[in-house]
Protein backbone atom coordinates (compact mmCIF):
# COMPACT_ATOMS: atom_id res chain seq x y z
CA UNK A 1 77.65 -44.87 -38.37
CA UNK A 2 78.88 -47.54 -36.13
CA UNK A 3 81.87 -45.88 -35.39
CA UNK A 4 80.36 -42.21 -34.31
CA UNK A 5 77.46 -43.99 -32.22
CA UNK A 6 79.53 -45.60 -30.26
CA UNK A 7 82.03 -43.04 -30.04
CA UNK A 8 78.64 -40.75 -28.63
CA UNK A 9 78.07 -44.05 -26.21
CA UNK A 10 81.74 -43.47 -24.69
CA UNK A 11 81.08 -39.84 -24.11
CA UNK A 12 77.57 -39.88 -22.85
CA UNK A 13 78.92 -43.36 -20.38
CA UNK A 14 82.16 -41.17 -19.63
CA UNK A 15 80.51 -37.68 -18.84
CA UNK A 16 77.07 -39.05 -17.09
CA UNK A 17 78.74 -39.40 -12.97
CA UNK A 18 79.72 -35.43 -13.75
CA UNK A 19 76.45 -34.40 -14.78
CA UNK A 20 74.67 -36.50 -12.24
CA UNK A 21 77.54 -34.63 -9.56
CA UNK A 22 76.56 -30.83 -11.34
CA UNK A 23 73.00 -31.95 -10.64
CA UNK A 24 73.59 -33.12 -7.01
CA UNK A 25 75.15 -30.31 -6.37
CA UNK A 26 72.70 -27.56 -7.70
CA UNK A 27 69.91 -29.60 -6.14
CA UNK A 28 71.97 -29.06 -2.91
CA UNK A 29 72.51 -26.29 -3.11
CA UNK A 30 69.41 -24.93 -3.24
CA UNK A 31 67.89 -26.70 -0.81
CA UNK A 32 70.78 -25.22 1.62
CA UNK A 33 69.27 -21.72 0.05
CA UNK A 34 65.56 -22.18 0.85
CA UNK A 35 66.88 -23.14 4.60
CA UNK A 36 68.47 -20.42 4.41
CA UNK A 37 65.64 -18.02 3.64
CA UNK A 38 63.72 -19.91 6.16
CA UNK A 39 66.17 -19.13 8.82
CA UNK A 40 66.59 -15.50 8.33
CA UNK A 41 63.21 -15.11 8.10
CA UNK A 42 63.26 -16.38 11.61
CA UNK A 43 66.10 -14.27 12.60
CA UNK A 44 64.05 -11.15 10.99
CA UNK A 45 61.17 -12.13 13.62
CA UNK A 46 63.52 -12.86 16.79
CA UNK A 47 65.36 -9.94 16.41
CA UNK A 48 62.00 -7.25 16.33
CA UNK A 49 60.96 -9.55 19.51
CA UNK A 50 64.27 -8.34 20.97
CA UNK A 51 63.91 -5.44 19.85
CA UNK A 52 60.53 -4.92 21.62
CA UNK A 53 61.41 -6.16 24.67
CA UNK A 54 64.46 -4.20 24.92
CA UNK A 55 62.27 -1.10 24.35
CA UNK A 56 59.55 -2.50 27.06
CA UNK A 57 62.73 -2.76 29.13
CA UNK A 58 63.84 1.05 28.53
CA UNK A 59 60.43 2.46 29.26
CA UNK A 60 60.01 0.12 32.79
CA UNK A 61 63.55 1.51 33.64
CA UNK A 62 62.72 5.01 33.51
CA UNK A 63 59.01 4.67 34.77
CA UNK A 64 58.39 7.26 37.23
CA UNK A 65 55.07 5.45 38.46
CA UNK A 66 54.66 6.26 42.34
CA UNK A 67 52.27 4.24 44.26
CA UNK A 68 52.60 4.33 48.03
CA UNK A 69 50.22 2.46 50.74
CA UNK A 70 48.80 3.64 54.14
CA UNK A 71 47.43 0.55 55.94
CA UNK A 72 45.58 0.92 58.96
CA UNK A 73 42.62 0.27 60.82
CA UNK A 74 39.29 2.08 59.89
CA UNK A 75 36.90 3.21 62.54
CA UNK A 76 34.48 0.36 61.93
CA UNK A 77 37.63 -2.07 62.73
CA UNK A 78 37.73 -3.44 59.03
CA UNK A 79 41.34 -3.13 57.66
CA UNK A 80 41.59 0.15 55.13
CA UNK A 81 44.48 -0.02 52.75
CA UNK A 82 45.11 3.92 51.13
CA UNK A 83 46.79 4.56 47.76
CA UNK A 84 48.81 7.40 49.17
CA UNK A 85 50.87 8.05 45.89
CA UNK A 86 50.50 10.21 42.88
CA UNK A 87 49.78 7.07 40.67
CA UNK A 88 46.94 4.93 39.75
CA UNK A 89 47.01 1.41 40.94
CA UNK A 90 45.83 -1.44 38.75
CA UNK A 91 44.59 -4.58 39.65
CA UNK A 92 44.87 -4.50 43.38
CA UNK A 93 44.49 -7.13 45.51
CA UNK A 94 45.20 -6.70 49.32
CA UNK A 95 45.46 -9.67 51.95
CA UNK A 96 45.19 -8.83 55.73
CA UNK A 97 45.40 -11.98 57.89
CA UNK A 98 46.03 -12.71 61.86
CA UNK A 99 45.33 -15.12 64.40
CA UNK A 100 41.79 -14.79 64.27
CA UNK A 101 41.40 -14.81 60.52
CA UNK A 102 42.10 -13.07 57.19
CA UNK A 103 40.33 -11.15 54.88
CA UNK A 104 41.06 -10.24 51.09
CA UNK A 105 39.59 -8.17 48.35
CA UNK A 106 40.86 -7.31 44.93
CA UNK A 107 39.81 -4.35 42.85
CA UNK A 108 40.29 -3.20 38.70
CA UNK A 109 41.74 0.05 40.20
CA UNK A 110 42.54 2.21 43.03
CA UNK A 111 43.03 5.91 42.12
CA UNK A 112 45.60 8.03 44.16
CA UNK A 113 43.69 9.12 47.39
CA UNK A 114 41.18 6.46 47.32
CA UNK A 115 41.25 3.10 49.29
CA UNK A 116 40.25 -0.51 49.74
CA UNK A 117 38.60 -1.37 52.79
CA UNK A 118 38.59 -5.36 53.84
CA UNK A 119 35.17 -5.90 55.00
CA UNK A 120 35.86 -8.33 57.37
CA UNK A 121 36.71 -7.44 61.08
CA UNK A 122 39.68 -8.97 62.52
CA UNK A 123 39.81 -8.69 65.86
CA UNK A 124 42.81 -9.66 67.26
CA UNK A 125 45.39 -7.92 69.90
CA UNK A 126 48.58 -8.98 67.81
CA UNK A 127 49.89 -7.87 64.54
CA UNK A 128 48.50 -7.96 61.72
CA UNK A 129 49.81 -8.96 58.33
CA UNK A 130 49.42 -6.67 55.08
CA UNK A 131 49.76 -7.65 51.46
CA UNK A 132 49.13 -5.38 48.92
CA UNK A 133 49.97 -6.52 45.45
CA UNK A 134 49.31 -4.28 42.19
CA UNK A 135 50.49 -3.25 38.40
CA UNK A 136 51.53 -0.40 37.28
CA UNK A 137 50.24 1.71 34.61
CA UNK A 138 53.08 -0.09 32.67
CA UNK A 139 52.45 -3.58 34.00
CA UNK A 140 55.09 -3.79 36.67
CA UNK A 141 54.02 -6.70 39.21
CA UNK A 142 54.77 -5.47 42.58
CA UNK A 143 53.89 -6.22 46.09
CA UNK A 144 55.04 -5.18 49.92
CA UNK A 145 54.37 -6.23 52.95
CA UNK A 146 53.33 -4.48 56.34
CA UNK A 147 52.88 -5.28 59.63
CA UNK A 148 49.79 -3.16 61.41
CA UNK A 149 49.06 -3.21 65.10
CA UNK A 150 45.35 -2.73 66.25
């Protein structure tokens, strides 16, 4: 008995670093797996963010929104800024400023033919600067500038 216990001593302290390495290594290994799943997983998500801003991108590159301004001075000498386009404008906000003051107003909307009138007179000889900022029915940011003599 002597002679096969120890002889099952010499195995088990000859064959115990390779088990303990086969164990290392499939306890590595999947550790490197679940990272693995973690990071596609990620991947999965970044890419169908791409993938919707790429499409966002198409659709703002072929938007036909038209929005064109007519600034000028009403009757009542308040500044009147005119959606003059075939679009609606969204979130409008127009600045009118000169020596002698400014004046701005923002609105949700301004349909095609309708208008924002500043209700503040600026009376002043010079020019006049316009800002009209607004979004599109897309949500394109856009603003331009005018100059408007009295």
């Amino acid at each position: 008995m002597g002679g096969l216990f120890g002889w099952l001593v010499g195995v088990v302290f000859l064959f115990w670093p390779v088990l303990l390495a086969i164990g290392a290594v499939a306890w590595r290994n999947e550790v490197l797996a679940k990272r693995i799943r973690l990071n596609q997983a990620e991947l999965r998500i970044l890419i169908g963010q791409t993938m919707d801003e790429a499409a966002r991108g198409r659709e703002l590159g072929v938007e036909r929104s038209f929005v064109a301004w007519r600034v000028e001075w009403a009757e009542s000498g308040a500044m009147r800024v005119e959606n003059t386009g075939r679009d609606k404008a969204r979130s409008v906000t127009a600045k009118a400023s000169n020596s002698s003051g400014s004046a701005e107003k923002t609105v949700s909307s301004v349909e095609p033919g309708d208008s924002v009138n500043l209700g503040v007179v600026l009376a002043a000889a010079e020019d006049t600067q316009v800002e009209v900022t607004w979004r599109s029915e897309l949500g394109r940011w856009t603003t331009e500038r005018y100059a408007v003599k009295r």
